[in-house]
C-alpha atoms as a PDB file:
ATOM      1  CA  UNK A   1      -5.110 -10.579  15.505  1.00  0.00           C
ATOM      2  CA  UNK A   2      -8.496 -12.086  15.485  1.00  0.00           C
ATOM      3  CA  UNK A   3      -9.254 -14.845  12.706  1.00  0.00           C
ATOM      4  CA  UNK A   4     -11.496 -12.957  10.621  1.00  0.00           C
ATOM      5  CA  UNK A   5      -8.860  -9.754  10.479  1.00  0.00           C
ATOM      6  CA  UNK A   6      -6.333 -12.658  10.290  1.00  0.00           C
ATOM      7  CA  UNK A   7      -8.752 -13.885   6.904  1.00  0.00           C
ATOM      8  CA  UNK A   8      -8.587  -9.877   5.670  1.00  0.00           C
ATOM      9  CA  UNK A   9      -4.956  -9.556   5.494  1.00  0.00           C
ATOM     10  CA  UNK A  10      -5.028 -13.371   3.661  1.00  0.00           C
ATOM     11  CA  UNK A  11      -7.175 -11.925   1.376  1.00  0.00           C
ATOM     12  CA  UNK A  12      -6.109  -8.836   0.617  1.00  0.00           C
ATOM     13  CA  UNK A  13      -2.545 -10.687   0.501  1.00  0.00           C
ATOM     14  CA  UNK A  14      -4.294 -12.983  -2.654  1.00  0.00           C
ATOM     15  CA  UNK A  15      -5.910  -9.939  -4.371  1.00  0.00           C
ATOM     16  CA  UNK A  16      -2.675  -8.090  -4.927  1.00  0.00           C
ATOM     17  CA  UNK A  17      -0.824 -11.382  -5.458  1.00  0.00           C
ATOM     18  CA  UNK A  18      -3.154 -12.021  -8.459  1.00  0.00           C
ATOM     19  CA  UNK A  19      -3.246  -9.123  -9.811  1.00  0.00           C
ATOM     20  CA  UNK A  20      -0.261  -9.225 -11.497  1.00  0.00           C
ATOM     21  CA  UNK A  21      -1.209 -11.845 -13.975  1.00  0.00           C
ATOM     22  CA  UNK A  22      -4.630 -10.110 -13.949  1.00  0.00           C
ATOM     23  CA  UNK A  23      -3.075  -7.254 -15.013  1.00  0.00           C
ATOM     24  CA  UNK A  24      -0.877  -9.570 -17.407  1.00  0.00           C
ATOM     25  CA  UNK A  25      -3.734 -10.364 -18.828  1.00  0.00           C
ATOM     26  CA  UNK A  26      -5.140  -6.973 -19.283  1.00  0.00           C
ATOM     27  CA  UNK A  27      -1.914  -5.600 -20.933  1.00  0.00           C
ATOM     28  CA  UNK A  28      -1.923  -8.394 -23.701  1.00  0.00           C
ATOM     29  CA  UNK A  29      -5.080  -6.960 -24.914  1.00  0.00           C
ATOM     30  CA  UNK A  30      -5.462  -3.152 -23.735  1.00  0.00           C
ATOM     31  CA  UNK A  31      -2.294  -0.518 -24.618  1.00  0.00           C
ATOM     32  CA  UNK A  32      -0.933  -0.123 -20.943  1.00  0.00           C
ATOM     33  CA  UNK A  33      -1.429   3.536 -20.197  1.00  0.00           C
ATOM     34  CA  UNK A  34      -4.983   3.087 -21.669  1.00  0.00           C
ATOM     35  CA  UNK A  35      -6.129   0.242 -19.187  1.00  0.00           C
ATOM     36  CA  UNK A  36      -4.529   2.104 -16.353  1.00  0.00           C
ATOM     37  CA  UNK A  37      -6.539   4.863 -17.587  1.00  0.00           C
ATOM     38  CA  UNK A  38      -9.552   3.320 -17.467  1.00  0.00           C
ATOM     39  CA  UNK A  39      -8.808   1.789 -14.172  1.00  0.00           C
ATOM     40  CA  UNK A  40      -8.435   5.614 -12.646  1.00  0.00           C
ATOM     41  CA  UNK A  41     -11.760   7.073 -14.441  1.00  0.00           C
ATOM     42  CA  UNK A  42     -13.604   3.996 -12.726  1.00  0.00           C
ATOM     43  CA  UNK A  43     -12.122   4.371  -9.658  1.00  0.00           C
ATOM     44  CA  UNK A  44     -12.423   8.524 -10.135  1.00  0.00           C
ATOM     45  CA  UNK A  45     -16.445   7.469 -10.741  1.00  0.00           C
ATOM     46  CA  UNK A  46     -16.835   5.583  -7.877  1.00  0.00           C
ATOM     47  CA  UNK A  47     -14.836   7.845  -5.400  1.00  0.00           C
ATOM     48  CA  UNK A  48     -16.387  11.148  -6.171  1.00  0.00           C
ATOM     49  CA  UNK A  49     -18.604  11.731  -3.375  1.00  0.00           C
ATOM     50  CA  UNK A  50     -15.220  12.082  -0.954  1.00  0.00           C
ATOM     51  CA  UNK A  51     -13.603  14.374  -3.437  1.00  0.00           C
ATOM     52  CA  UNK A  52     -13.496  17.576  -1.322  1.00  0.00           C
ATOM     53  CA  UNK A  53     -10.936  20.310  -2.028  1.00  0.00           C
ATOM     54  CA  UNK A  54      -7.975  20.709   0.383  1.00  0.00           C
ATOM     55  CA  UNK A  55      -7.350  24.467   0.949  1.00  0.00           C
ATOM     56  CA  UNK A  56      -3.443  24.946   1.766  1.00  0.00           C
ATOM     57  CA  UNK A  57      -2.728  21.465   0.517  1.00  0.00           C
ATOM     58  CA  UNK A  58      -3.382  21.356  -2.661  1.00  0.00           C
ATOM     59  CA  UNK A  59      -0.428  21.888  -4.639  1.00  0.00           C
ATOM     60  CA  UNK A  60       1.039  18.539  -2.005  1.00  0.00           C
ATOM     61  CA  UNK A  61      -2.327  16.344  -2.854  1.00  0.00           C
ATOM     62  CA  UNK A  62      -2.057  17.039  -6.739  1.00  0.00           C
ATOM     63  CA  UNK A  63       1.832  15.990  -7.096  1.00  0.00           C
ATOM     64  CA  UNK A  64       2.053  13.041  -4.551  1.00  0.00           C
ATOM     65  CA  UNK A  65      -1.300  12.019  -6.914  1.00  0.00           C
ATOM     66  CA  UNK A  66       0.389  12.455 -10.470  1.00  0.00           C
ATOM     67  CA  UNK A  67       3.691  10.239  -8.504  1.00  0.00           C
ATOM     68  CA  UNK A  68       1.543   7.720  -6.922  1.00  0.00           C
ATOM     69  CA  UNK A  69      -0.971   7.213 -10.278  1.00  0.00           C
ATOM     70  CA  UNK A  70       0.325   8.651 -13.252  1.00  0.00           C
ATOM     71  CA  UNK A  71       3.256   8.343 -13.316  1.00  0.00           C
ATOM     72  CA  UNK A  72       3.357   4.863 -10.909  1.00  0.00           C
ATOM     73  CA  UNK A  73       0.776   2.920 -13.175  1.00  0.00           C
ATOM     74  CA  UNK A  74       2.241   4.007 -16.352  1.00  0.00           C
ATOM     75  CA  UNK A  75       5.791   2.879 -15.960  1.00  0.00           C
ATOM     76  CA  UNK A  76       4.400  -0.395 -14.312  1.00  0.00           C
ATOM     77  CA  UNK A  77       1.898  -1.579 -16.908  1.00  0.00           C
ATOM     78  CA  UNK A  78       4.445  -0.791 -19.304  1.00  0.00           C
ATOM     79  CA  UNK A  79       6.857  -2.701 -17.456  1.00  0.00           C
ATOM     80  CA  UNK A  80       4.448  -5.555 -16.982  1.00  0.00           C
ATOM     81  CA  UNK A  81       3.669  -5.468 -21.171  1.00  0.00           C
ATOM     82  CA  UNK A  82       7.558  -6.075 -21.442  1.00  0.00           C
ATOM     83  CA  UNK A  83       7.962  -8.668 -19.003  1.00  0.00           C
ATOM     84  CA  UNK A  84       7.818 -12.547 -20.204  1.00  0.00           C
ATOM     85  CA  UNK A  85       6.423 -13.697 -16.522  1.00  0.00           C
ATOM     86  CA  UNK A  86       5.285 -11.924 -13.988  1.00  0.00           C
ATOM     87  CA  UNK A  87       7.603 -13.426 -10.994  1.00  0.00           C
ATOM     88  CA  UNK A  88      10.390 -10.635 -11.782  1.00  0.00           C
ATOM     89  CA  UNK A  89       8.141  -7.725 -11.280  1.00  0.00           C
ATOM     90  CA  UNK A  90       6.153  -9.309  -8.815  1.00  0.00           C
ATOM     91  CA  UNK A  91       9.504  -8.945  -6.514  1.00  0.00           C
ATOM     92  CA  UNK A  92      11.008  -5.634  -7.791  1.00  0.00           C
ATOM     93  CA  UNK A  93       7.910  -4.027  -7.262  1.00  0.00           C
ATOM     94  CA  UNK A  94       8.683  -4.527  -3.410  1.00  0.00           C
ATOM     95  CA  UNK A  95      11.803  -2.510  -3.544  1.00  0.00           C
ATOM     96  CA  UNK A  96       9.276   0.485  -2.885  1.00  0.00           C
ATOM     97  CA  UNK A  97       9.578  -0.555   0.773  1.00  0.00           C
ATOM     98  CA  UNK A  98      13.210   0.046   1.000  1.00  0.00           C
ATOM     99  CA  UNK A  99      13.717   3.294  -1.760  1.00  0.00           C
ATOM    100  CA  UNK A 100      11.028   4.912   0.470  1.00  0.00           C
ATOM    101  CA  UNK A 101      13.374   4.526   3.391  1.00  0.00           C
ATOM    102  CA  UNK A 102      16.294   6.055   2.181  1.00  0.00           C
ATOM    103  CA  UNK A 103      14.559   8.865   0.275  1.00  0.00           C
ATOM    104  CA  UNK A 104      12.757   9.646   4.234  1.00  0.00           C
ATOM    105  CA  UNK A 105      16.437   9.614   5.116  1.00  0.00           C
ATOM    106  CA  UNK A 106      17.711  11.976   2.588  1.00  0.00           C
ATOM    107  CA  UNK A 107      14.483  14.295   2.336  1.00  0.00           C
ATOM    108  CA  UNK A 108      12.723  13.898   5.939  1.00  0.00           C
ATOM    109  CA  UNK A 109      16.006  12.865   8.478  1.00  0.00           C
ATOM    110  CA  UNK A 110      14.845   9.767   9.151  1.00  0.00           C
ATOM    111  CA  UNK A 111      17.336   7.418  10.652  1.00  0.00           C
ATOM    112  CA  UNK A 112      18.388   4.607   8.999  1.00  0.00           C
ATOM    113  CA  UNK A 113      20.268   2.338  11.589  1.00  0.00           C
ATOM    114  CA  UNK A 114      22.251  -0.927  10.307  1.00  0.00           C
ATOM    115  CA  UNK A 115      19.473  -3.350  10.413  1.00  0.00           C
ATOM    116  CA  UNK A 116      17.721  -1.546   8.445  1.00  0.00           C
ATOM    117  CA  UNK A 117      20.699  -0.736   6.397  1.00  0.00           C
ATOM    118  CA  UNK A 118      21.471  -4.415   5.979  1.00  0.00           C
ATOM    119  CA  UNK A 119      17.421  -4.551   4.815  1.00  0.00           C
ATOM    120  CA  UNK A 120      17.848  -2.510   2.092  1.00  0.00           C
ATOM    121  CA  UNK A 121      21.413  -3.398   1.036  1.00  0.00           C
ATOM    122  CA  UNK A 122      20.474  -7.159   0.870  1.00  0.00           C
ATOM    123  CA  UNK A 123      17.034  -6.081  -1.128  1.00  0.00           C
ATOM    124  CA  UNK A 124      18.893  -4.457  -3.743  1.00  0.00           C
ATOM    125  CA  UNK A 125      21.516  -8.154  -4.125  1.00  0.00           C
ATOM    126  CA  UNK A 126      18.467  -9.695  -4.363  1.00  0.00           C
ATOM    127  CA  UNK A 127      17.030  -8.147  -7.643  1.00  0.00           C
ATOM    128  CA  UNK A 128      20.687  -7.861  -8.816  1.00  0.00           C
ATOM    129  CA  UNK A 129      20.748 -11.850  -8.708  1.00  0.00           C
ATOM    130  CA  UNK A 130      17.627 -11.946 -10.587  1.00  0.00           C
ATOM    131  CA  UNK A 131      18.957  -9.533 -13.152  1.00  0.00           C
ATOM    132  CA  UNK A 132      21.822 -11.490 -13.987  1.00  0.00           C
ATOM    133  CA  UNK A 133      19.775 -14.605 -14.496  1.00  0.00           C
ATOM    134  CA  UNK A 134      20.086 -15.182 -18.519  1.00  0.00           C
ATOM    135  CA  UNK A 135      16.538 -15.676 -18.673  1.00  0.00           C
ATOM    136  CA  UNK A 136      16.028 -12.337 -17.270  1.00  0.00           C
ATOM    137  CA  UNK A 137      18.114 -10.731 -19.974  1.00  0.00           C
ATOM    138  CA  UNK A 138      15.611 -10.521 -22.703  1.00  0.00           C
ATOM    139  CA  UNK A 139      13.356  -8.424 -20.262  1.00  0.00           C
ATOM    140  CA  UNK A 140      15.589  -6.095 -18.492  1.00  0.00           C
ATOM    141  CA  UNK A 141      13.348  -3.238 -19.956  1.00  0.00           C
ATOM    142  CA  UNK A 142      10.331  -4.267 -17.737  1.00  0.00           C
ATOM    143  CA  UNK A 143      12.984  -4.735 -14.306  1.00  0.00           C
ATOM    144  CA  UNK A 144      14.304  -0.766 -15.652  1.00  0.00           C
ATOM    145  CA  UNK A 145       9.994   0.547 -15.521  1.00  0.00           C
ATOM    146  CA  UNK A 146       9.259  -1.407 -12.328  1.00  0.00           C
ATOM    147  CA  UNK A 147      12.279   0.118 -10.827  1.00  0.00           C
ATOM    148  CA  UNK A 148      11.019   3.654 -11.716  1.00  0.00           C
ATOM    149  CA  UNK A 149       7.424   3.395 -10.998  1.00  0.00           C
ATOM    150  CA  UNK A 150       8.613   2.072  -7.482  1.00  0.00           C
ATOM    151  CA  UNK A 151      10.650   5.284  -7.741  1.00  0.00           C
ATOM    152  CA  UNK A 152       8.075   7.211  -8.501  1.00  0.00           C
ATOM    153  CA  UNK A 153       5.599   5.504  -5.824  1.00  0.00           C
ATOM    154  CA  UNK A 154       8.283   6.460  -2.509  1.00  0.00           C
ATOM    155  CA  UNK A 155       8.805   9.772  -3.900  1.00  0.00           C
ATOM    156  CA  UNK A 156       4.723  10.482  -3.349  1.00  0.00           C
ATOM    157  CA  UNK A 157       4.824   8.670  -0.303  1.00  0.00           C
ATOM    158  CA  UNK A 158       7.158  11.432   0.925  1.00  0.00           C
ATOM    159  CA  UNK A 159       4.973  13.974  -0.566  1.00  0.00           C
ATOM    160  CA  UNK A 160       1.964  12.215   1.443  1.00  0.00           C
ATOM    161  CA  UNK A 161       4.153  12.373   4.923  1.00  0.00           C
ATOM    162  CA  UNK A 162       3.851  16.268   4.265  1.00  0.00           C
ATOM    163  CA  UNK A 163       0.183  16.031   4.205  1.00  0.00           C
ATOM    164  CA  UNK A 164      -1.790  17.162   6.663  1.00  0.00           C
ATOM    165  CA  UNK A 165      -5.639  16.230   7.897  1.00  0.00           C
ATOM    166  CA  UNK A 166      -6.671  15.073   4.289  1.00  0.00           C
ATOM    167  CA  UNK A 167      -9.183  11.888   4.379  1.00  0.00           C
ATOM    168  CA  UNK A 168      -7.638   8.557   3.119  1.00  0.00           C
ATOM    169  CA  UNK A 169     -10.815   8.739   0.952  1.00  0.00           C
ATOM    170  CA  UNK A 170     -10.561  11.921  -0.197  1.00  0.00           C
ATOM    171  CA  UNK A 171      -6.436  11.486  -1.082  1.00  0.00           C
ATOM    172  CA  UNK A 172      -8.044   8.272  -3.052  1.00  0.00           C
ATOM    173  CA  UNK A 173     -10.599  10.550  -4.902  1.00  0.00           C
ATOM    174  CA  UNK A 174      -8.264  12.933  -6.237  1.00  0.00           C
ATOM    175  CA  UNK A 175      -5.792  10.311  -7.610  1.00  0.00           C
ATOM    176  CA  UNK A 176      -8.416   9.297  -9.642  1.00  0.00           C
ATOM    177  CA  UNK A 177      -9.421  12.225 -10.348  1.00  0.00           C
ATOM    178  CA  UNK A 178      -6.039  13.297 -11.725  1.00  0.00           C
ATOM    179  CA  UNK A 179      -4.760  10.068 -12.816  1.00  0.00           C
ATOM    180  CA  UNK A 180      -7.568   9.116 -15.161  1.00  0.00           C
ATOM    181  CA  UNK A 181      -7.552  11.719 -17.300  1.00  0.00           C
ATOM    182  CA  UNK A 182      -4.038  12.457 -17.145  1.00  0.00           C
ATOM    183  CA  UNK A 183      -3.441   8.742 -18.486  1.00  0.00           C
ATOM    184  CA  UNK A 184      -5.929   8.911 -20.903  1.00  0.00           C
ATOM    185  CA  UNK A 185      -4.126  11.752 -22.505  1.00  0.00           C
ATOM    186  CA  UNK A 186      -0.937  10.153 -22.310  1.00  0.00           C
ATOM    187  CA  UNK A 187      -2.354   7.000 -24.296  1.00  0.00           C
ATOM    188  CA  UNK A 188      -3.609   9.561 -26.716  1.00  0.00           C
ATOM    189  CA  UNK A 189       0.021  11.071 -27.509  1.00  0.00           C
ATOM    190  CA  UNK A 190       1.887   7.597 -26.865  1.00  0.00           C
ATOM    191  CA  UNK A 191      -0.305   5.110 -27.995  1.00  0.00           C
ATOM    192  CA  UNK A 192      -2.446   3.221 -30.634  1.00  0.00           C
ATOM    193  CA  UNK A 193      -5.400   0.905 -30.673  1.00  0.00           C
ATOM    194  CA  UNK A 194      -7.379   2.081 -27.683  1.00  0.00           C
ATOM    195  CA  UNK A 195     -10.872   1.796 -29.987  1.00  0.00           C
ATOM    196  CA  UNK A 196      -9.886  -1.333 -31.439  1.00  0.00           C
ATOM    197  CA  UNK A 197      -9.133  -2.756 -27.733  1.00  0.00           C
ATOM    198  CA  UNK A 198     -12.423  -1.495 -26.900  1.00  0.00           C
ATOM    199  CA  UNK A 199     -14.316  -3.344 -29.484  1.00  0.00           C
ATOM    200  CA  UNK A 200     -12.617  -6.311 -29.206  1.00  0.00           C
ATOM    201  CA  UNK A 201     -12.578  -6.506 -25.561  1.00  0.00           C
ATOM    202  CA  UNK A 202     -14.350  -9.683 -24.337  1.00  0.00           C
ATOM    203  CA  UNK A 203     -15.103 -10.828 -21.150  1.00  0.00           C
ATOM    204  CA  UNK A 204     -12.136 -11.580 -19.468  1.00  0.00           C
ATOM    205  CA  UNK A 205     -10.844  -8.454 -20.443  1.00  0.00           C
ATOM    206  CA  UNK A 206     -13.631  -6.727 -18.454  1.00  0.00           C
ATOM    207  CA  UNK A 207     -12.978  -8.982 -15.570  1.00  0.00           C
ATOM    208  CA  UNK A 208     -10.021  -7.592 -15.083  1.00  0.00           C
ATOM    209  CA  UNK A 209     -10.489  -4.171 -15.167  1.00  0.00           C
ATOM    210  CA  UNK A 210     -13.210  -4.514 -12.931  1.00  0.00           C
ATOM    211  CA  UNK A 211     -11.157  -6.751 -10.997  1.00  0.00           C
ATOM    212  CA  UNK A 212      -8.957  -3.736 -10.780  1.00  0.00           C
ATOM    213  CA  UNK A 213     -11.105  -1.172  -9.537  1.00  0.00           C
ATOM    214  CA  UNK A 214     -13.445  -3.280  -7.258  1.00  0.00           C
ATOM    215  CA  UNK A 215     -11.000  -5.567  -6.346  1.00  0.00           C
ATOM    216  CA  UNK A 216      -7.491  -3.747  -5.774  1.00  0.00           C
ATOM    217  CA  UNK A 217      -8.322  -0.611  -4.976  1.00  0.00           C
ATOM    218  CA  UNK A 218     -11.681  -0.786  -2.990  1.00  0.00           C
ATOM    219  CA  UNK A 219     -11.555  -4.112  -1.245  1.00  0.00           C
ATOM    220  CA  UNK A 220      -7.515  -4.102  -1.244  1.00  0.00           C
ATOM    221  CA  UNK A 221      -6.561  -0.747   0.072  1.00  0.00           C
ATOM    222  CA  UNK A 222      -9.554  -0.206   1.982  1.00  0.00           C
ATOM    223  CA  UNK A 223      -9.099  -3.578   3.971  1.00  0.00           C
ATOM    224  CA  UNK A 224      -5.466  -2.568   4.422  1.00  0.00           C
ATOM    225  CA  UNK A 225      -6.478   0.939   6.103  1.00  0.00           C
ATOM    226  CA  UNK A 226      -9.190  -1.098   8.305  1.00  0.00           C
ATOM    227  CA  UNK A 227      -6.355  -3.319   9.669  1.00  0.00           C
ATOM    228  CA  UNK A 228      -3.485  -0.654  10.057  1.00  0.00           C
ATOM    229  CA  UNK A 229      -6.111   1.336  12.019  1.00  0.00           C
ATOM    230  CA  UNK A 230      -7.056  -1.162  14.320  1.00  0.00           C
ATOM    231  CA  UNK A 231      -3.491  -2.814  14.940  1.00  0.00           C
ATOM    232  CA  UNK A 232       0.041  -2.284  15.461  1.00  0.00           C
ATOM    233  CA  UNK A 233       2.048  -1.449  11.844  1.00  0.00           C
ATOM    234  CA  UNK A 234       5.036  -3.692  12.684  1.00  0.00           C
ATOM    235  CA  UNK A 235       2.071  -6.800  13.003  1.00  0.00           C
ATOM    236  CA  UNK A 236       0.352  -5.697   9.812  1.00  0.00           C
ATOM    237  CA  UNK A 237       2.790  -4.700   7.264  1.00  0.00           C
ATOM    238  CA  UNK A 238       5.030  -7.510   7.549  1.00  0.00           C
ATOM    239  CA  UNK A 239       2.109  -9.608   6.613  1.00  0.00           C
ATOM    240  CA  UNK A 240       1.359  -8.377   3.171  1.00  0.00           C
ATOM    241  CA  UNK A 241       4.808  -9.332   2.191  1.00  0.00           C
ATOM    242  CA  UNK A 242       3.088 -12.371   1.318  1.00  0.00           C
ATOM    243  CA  UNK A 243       1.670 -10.267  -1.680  1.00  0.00           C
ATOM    244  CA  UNK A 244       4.647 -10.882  -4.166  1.00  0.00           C
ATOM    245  CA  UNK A 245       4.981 -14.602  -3.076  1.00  0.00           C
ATOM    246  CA  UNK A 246       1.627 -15.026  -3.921  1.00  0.00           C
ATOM    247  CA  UNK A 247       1.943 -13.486  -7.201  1.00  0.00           C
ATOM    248  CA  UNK A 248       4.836 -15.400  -8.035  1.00  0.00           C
ATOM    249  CA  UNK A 249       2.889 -18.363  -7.252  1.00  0.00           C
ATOM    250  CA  UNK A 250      -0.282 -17.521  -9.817  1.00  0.00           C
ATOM    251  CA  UNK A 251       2.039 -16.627 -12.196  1.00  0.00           C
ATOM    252  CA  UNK A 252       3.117 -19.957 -12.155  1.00  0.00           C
ATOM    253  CA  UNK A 253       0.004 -21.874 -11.555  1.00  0.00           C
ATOM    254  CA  UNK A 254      -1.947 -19.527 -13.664  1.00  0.00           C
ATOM    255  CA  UNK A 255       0.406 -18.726 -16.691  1.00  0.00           C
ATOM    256  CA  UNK A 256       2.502 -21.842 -16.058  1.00  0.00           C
ATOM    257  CA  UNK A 257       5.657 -20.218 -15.450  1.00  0.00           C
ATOM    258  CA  UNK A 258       9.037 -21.699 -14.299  1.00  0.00           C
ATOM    259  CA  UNK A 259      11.644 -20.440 -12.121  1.00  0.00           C
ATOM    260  CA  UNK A 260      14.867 -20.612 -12.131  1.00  0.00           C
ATOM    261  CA  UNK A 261      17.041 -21.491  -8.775  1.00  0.00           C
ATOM    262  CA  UNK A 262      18.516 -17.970  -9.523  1.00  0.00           C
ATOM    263  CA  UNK A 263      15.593 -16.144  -9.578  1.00  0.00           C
ATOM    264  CA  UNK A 264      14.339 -18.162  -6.336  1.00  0.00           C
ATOM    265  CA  UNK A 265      17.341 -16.973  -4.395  1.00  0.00           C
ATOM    266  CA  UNK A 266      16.858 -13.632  -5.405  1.00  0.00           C
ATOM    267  CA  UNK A 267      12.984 -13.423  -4.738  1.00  0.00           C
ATOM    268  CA  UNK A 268      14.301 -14.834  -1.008  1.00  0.00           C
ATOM    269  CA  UNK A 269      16.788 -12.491  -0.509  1.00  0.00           C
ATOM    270  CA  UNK A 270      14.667  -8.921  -2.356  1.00  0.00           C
ATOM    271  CA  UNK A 271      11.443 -10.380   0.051  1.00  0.00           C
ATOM    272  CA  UNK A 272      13.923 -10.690   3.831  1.00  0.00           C
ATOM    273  CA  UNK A 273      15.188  -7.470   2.952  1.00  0.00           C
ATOM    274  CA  UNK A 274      12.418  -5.927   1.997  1.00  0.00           C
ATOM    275  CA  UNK A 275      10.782  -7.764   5.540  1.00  0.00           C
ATOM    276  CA  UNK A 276      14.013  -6.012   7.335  1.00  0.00           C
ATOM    277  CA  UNK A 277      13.509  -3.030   6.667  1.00  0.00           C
ATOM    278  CA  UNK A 278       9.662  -2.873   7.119  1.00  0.00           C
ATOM    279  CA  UNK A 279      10.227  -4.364  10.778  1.00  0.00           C
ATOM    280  CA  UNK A 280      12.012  -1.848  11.440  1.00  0.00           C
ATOM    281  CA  UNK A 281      10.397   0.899  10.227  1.00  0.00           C
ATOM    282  CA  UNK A 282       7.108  -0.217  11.591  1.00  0.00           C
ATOM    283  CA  UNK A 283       9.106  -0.156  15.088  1.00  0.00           C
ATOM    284  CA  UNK A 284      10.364   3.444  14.393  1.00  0.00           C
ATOM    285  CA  UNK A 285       7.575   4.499  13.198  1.00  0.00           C
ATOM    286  CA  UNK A 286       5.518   3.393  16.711  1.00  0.00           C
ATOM    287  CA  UNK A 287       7.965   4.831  18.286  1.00  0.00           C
ATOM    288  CA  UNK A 288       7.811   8.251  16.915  1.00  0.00           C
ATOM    289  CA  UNK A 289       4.081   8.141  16.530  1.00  0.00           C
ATOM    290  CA  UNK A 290       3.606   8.706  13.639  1.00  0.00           C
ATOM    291  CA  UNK A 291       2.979   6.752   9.813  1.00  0.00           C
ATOM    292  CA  UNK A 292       5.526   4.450   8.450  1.00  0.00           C
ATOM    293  CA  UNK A 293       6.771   5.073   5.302  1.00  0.00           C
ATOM    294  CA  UNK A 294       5.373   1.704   3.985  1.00  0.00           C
ATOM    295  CA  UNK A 295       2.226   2.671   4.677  1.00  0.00           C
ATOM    296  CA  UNK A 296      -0.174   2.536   1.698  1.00  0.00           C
ATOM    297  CA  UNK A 297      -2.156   5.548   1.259  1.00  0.00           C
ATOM    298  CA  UNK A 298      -3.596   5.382  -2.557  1.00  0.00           C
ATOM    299  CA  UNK A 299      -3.176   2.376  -5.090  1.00  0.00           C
ATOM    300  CA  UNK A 300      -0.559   0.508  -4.728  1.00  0.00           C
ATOM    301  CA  UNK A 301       1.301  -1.665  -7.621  1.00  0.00           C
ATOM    302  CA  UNK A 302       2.315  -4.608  -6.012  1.00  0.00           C
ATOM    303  CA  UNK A 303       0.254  -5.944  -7.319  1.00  0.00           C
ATOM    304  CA  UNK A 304      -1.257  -2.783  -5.753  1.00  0.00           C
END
């Protein structure tokens, strides 16, 4: 990889990273469904000169967009409102990786052979050992909403293996197309305080969400497509496993956190698994020719 893609992936690595205590930040003030919201509309704004209408696909494009934003960015913001640091999430968030594999093995055939097996059965120990951590056990709601929005995430990353010809762009348009509104309606029904939050909102607050849009989903994703398309997956995706570490790390130099040796181990043991398992679907994937499931093809919540 040459030094300035080398730089990209670095950086793309420290804008996910950080935006979970961004997005810590955003949730103290905002109601969670309402900043993600907000997040979509902007993005919906800025996208809306690729929004072109699929014909045949549609019904694929407007489901794998309600899984991968709706329904994804809810249950994490909530999860990330309930959560005391943002370490915890920062690695359960990465079990996407391996829940996408073995829903592409129950749904598409994929194989899953042992290694990869061994990935995903050593991810799951690993957030089990940070479950059990006592400090963990005053939070378990926000591990239960991560684990479902990363649910949620693989099951429209199947949905997007189904797709056909539709423009990364265009795929990006239409979640925030649906997802903003959508959102906005939930916080409507679900929650309180939106005006308030709006009034009161300084700064910071509009850092973030701009942060957000500009920074997550335009600079993020979009450097992450420029790098997948210009080398191999297996050299790529293993790199932004460096994501979660680095949010771990802000969340401790930013909102001066403190792990625990337990939750250390089990960050270690989620992230190798997690690295397993996207080795070795990046080689199966090459192999095939075709997309791994890891793959990012809208906004992702690691920090996504």
């Amino acid at each position: 990889m040459k030094p300035q893609h080398l730089s990209l992936m670095l950086l793309i690595c420290a804008i996910w990273g950080y935006n979970f205590v961004a997005s810590k930040i955003a949730v103290s003030h905002f109601p969670p469904v309402f900043f993600t919201g907000l997040r979509f509309l902007g993005l919906a704004l800025i996208m809306l000169p690729w929004l072109r209408w699929q014909k045949g696909q549609m019904q694929l494009v407007l489901w794998a967009a309600l899984m991968m934003g709706t329904l994804h960015f809810a249950l994490m913001f909530n999860g990330i409102a309930l959560a005391d640091d943002v370490a915890v999430v920062a690695v359960v968030v990465q079990l996407g990786v391996p829940i996408a594999t073995l829903l592409a093995w129950a749904f598409l055939d994929e194989k899953v052979r042992w290694r990869r097996g061994a990935g995903i059965m050593l991810a799951f120990l690993g957030t089990m050992v940070i479950s059990f951590d006592p400090k963990v056990f005053g939070y378990k709601g926000a591990i239960i909403f991560c684990l479902l929005s990363v649910f949620a995430m693989s099951i429209g990353q199947i949905l997007i293996r189904r797709i056909r010809d539709v423009n990364t762009l265009s795929m990006q348009a239409w979640v925030g197309m649906i997802s903003g509104p959508s959102l906005l309606l939930l916080s409507y029904v679900a929650e309180s305080g939106q005006a308030a939050s709006l009034q009161n909102a300084e700064w910071q607050h509009w850092g973030v969400l701009l942060y957000a849009i500009l920074g997550v989903s335009l600079l993020g994703h979009g450097g992450a497509y420029f790098l997948l398309r210009r080398y191999p997956v297996s050299i790529v995706n293993p790199g932004f496993t460096l994501a979660p570490l680095l949010g771990i790390l802000s969340g401790i130099y930013f909102l001066d956190e403190q792990l625990s040796n337990r939750v250390i181990i089990g960050s270690a043991m989620t992230l190798l698994g997690v690295l397993i398992v996207t080795l070795r679907e990046s080689k199966a994937a090459e192999a095939a020719g075709r997309p791994p499931v890891a793959v990012p093809v809208s906004d992702k919540a690691a920090g996504e």
